[in-house]
N, C-alpha and C. Protein backbone atom coordinates (compact mmCIF):
# COMPACT_ATOMS: atom_id res chain seq x y z
N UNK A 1 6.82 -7.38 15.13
CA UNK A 1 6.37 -6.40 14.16
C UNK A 1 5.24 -7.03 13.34
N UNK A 2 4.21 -6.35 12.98
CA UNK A 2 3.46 -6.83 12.52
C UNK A 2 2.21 -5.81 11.42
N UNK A 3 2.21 -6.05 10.27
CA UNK A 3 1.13 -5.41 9.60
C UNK A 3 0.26 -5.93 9.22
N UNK A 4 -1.33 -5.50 9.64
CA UNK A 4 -2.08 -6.22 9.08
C UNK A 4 -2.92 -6.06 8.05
N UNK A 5 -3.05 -5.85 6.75
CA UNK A 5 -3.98 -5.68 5.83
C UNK A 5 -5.54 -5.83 5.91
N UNK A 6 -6.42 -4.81 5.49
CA UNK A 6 -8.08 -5.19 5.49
C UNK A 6 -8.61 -4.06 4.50
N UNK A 7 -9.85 -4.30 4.36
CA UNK A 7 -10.57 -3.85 3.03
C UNK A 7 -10.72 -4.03 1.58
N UNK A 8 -9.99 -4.92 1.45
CA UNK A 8 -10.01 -5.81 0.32
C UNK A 8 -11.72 -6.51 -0.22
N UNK A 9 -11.76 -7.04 -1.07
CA UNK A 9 -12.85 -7.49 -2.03
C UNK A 9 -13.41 -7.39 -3.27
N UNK A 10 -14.31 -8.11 -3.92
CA UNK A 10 -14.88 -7.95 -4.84
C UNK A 10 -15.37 -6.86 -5.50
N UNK A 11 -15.07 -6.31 -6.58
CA UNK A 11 -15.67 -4.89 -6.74
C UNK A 11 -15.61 -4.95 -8.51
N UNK A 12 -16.38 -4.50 -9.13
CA UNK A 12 -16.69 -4.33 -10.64
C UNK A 12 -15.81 -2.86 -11.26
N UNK A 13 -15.16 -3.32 -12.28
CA UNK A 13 -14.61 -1.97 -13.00
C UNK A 13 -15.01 -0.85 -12.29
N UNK A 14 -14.33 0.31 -12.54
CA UNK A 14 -14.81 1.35 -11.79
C UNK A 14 -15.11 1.72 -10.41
N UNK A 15 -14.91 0.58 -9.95
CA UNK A 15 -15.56 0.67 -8.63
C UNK A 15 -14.19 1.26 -7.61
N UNK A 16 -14.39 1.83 -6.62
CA UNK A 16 -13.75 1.93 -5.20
C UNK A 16 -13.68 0.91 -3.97
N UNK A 17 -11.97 1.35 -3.40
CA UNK A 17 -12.05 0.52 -2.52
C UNK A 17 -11.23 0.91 -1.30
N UNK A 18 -11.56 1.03 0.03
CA UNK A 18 -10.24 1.80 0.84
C UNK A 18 -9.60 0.90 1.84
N UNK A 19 -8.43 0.68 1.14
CA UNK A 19 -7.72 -0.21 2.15
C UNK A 19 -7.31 0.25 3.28
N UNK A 20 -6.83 -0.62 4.78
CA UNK A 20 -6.46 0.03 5.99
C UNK A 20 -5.45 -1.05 6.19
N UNK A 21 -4.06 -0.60 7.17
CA UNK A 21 -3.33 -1.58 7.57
C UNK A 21 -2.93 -0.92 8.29
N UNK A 22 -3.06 -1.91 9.81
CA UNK A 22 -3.07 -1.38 11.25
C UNK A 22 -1.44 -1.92 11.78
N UNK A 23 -0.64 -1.37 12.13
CA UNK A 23 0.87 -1.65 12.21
C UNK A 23 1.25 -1.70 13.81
N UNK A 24 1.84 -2.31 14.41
CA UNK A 24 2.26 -2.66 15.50
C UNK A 24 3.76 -3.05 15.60
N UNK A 25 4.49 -3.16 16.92
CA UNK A 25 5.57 -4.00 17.15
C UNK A 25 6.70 -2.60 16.78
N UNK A 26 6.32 -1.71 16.12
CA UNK A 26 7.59 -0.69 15.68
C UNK A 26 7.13 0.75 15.68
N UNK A 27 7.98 1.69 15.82
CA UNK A 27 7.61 3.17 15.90
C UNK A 27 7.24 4.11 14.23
N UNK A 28 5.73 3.82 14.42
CA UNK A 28 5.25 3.71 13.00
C UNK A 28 5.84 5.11 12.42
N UNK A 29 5.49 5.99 13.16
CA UNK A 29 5.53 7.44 12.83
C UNK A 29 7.00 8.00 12.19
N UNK A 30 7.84 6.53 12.80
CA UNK A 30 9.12 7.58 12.10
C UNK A 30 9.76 6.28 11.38
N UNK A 31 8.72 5.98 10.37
CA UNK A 31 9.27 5.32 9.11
C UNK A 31 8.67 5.65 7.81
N UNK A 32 9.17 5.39 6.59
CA UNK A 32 8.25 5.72 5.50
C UNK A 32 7.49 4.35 5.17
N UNK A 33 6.35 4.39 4.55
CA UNK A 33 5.80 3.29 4.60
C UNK A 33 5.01 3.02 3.05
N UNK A 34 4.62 1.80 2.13
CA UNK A 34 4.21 1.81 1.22
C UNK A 34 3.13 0.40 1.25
N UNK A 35 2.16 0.71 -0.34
CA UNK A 35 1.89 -0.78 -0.36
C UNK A 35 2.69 -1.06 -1.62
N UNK A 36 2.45 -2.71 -1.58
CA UNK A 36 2.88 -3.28 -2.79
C UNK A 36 1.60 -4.15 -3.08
N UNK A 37 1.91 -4.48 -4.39
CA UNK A 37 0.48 -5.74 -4.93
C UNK A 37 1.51 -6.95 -5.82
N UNK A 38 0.53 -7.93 -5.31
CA UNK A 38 0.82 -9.18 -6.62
C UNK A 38 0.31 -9.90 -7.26
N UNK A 39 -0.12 -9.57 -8.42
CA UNK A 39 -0.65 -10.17 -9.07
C UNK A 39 -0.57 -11.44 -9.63
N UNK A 40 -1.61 -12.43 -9.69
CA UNK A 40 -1.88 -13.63 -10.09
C UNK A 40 -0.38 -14.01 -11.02
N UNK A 41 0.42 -15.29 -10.71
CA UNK A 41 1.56 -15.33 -11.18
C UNK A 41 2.46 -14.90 -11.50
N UNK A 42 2.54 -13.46 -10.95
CA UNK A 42 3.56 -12.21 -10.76
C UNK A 42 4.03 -11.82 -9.97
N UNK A 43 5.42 -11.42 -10.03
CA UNK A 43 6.19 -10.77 -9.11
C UNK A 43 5.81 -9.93 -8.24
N UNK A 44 6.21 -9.54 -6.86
CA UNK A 44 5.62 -8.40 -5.98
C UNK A 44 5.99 -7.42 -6.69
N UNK A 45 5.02 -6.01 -6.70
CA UNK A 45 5.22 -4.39 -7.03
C UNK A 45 5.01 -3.76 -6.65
N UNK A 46 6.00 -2.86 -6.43
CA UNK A 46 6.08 -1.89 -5.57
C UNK A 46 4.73 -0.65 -6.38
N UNK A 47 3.83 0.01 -5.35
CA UNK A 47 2.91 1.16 -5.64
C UNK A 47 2.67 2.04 -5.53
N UNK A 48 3.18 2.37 -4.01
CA UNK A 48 2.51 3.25 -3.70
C UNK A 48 3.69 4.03 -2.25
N UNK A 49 4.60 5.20 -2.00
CA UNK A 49 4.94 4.95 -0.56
C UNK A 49 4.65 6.86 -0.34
N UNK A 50 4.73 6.89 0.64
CA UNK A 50 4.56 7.96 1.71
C UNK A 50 5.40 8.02 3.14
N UNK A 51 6.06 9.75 2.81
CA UNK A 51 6.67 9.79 4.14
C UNK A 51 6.44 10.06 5.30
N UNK A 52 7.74 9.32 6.55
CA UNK A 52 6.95 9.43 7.60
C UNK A 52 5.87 10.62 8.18
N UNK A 53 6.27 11.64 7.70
CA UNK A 53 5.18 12.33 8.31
C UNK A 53 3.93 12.84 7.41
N UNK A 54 4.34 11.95 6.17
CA UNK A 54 2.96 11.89 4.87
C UNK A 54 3.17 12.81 4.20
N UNK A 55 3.97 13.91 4.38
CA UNK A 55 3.65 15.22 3.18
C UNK A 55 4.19 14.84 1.63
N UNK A 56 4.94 13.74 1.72
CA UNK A 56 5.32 13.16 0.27
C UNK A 56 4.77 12.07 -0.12
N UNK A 57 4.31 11.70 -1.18
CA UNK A 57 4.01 10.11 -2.02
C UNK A 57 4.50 10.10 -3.16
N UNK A 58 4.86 9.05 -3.77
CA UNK A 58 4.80 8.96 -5.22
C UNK A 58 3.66 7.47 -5.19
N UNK A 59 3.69 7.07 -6.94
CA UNK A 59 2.74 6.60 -7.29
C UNK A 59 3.36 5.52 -8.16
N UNK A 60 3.24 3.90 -8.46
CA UNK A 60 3.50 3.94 -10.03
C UNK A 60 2.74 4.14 -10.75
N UNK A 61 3.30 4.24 -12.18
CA UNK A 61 2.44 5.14 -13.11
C UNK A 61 1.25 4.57 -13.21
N UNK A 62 1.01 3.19 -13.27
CA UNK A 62 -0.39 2.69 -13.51
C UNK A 62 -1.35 2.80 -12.46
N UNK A 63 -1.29 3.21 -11.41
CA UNK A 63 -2.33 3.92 -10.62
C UNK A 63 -2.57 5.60 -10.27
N UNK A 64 -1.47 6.14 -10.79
CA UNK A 64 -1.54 7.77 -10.75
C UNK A 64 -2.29 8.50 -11.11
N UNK A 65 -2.98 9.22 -10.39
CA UNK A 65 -4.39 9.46 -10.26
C UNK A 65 -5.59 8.86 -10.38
N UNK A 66 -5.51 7.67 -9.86
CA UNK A 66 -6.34 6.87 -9.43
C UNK A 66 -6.73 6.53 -7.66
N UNK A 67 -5.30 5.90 -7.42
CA UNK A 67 -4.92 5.55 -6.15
C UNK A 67 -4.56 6.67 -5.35
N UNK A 68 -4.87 6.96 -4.30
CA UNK A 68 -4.03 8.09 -2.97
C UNK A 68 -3.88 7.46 -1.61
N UNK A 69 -2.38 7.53 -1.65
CA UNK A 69 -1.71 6.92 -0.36
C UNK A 69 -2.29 7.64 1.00
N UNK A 70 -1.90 7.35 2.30
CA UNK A 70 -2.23 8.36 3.68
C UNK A 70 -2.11 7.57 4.56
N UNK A 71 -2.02 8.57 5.88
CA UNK A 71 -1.74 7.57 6.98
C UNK A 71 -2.45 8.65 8.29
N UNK A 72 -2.60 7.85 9.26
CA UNK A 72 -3.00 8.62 10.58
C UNK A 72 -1.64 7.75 11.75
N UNK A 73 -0.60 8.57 11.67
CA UNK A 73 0.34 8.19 12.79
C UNK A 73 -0.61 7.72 14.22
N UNK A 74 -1.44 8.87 14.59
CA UNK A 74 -1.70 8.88 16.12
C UNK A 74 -2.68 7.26 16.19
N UNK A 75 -3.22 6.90 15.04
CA UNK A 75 -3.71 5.67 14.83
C UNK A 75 -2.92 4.58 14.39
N UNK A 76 -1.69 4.88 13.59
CA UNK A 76 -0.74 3.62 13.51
C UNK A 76 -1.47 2.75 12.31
N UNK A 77 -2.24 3.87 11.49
CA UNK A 77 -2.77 3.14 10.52
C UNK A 77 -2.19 3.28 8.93
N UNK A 78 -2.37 2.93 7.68
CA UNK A 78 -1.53 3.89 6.60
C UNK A 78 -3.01 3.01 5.73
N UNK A 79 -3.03 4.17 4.59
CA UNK A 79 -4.36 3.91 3.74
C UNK A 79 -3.93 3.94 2.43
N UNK A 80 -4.87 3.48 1.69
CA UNK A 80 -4.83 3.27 0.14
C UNK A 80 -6.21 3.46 -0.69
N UNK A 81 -6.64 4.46 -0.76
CA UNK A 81 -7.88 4.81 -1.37
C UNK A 81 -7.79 4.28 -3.03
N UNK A 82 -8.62 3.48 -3.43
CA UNK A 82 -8.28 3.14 -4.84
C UNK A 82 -9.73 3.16 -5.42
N UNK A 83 -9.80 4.24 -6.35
CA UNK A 83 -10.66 4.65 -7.70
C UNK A 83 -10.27 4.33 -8.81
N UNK A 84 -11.64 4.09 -9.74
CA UNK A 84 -11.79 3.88 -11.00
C UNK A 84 -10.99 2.39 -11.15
N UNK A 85 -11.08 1.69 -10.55
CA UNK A 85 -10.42 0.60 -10.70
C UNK A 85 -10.57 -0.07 -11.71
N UNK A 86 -9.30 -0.68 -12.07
CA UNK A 86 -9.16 -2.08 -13.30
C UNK A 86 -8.98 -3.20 -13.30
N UNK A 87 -9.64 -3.72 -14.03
CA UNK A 87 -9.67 -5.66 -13.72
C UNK A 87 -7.65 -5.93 -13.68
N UNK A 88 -6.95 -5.28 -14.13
CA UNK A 88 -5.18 -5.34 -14.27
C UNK A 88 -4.97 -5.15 -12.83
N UNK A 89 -6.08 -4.39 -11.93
CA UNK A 89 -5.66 -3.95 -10.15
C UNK A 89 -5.71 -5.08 -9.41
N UNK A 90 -5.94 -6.13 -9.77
CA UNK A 90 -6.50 -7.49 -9.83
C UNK A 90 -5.31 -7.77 -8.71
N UNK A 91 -5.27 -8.32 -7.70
CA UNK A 91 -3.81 -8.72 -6.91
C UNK A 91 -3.84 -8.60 -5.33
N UNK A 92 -3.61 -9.57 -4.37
CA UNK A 92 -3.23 -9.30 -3.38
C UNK A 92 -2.28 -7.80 -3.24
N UNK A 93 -3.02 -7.44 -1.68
CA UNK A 93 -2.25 -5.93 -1.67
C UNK A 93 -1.77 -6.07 -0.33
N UNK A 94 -0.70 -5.34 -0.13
CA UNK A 94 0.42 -5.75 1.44
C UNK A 94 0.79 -4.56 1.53
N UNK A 95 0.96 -3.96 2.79
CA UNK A 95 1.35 -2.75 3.45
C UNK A 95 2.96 -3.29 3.65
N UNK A 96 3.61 -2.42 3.46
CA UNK A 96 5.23 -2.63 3.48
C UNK A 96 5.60 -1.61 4.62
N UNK A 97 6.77 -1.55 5.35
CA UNK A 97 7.40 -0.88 5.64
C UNK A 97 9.00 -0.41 5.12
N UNK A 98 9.41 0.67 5.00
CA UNK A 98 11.11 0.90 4.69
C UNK A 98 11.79 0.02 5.35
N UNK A 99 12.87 -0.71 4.87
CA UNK A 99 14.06 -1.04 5.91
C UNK A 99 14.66 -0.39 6.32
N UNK A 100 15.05 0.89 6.16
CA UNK A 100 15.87 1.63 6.59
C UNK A 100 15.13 2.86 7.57
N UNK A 101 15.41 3.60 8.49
CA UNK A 101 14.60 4.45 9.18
C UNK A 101 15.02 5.64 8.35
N UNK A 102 15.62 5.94 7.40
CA UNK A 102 15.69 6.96 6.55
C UNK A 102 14.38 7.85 6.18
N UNK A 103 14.09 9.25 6.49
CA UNK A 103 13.09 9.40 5.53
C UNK A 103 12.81 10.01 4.44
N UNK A 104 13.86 9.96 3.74
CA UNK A 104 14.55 10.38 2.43
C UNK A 104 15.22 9.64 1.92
N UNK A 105 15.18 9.45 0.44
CA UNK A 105 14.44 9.19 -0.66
C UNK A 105 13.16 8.53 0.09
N UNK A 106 11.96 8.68 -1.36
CA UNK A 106 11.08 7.61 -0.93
C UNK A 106 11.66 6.57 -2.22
N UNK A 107 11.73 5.27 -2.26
CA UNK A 107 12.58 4.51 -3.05
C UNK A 107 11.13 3.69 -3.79
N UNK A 108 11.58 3.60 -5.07
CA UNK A 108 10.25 3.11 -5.89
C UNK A 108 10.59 1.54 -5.93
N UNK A 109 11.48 0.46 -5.61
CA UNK A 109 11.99 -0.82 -5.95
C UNK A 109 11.36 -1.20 -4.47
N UNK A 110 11.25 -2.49 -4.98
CA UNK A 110 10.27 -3.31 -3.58
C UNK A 110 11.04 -3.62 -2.55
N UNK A 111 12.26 -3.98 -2.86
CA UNK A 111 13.50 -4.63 -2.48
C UNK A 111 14.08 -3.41 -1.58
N UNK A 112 13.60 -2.17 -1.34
CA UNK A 112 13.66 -1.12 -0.01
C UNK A 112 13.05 -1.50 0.94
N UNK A 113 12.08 -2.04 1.21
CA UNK A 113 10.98 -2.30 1.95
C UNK A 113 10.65 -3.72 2.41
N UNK A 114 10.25 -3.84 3.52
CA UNK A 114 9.81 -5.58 4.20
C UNK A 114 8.27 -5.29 4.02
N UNK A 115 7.91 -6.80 3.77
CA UNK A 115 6.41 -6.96 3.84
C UNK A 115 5.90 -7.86 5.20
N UNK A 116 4.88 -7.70 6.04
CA UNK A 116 5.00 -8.32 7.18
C UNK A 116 3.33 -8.92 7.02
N UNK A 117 3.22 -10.37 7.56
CA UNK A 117 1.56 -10.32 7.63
C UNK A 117 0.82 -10.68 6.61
N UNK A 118 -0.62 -11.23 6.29
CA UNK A 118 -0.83 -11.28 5.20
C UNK A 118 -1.40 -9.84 4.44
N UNK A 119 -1.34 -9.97 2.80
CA UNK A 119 -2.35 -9.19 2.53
C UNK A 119 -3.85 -9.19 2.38
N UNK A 120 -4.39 -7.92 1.54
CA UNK A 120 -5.57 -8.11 1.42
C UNK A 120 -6.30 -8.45 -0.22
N UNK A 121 -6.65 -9.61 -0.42
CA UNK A 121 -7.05 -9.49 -2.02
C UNK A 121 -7.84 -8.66 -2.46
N UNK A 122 -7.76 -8.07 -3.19
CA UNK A 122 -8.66 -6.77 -4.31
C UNK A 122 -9.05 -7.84 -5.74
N UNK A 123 -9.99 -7.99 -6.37
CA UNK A 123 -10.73 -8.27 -7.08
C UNK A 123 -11.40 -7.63 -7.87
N UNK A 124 -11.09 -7.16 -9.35
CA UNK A 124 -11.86 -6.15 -9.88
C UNK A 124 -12.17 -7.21 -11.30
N UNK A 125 -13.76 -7.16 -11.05
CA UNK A 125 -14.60 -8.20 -12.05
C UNK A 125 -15.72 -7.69 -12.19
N UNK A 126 -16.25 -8.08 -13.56
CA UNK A 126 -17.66 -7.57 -13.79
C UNK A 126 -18.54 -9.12 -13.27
């Protein structure tokens, strides 16, 4: 199993950024899937998840309406569009998968979900 994180980089306040993580090794389509971030001497956090077949997301609050989750099953890909960004967005970012093949609840605690692979660092600096 394997996820791989990309689109990460340097970007100034405000700026945009669209992450991609290309998933292999498991039957993407019928899991729910999220990212998490970690910030510089901080715990992993949970952000962002969407169900398997995408019609649901939630958000945590500090990116809500900023960030929008998505995925293309037939590509095996899941996305993270992130606007208006803040130097606080600051953090390695990792595509998670559910542990459970459930696709109900989507569960907001990190500790639902495996992280596989590295992530991608996001950088928001003037």
């Amino acid at each position: 199993l394997q996820l791989q994180a990309s689109g990460g980089g340097l970007v100034q306040p405000g700026g945009s950024l669209r992450l991609s993580c290309a998933a292999s090794g498991f039957t993407f389509s019928g899991y729910v899937m999220a990212w998490a971030r970690q910030a510089p001497g901080k715990e992993l956090e949970w952000v962002s998840s969407i169900t398997d077949g995408g019609s649901h997301k939630n958000y945590v609050d500090s990116v809500k309406g900023r960030f929008a989750i998505s995925r293309d099953n037939a590509k095996k890909t899941l996305y993270l569009q992130m606007n208006s960004l803040k130097p606080e967005d600051t953090a390695v970012h990792y595509c998670a998968k559910k542990r459970d093949a459930r696709s109900w609840p989507l569960p907001r605690e990190i500790s639902a979900y495996s992280t596989y692979g590295q992530g991608t660092l996001v950088t928001v600096s003037s």
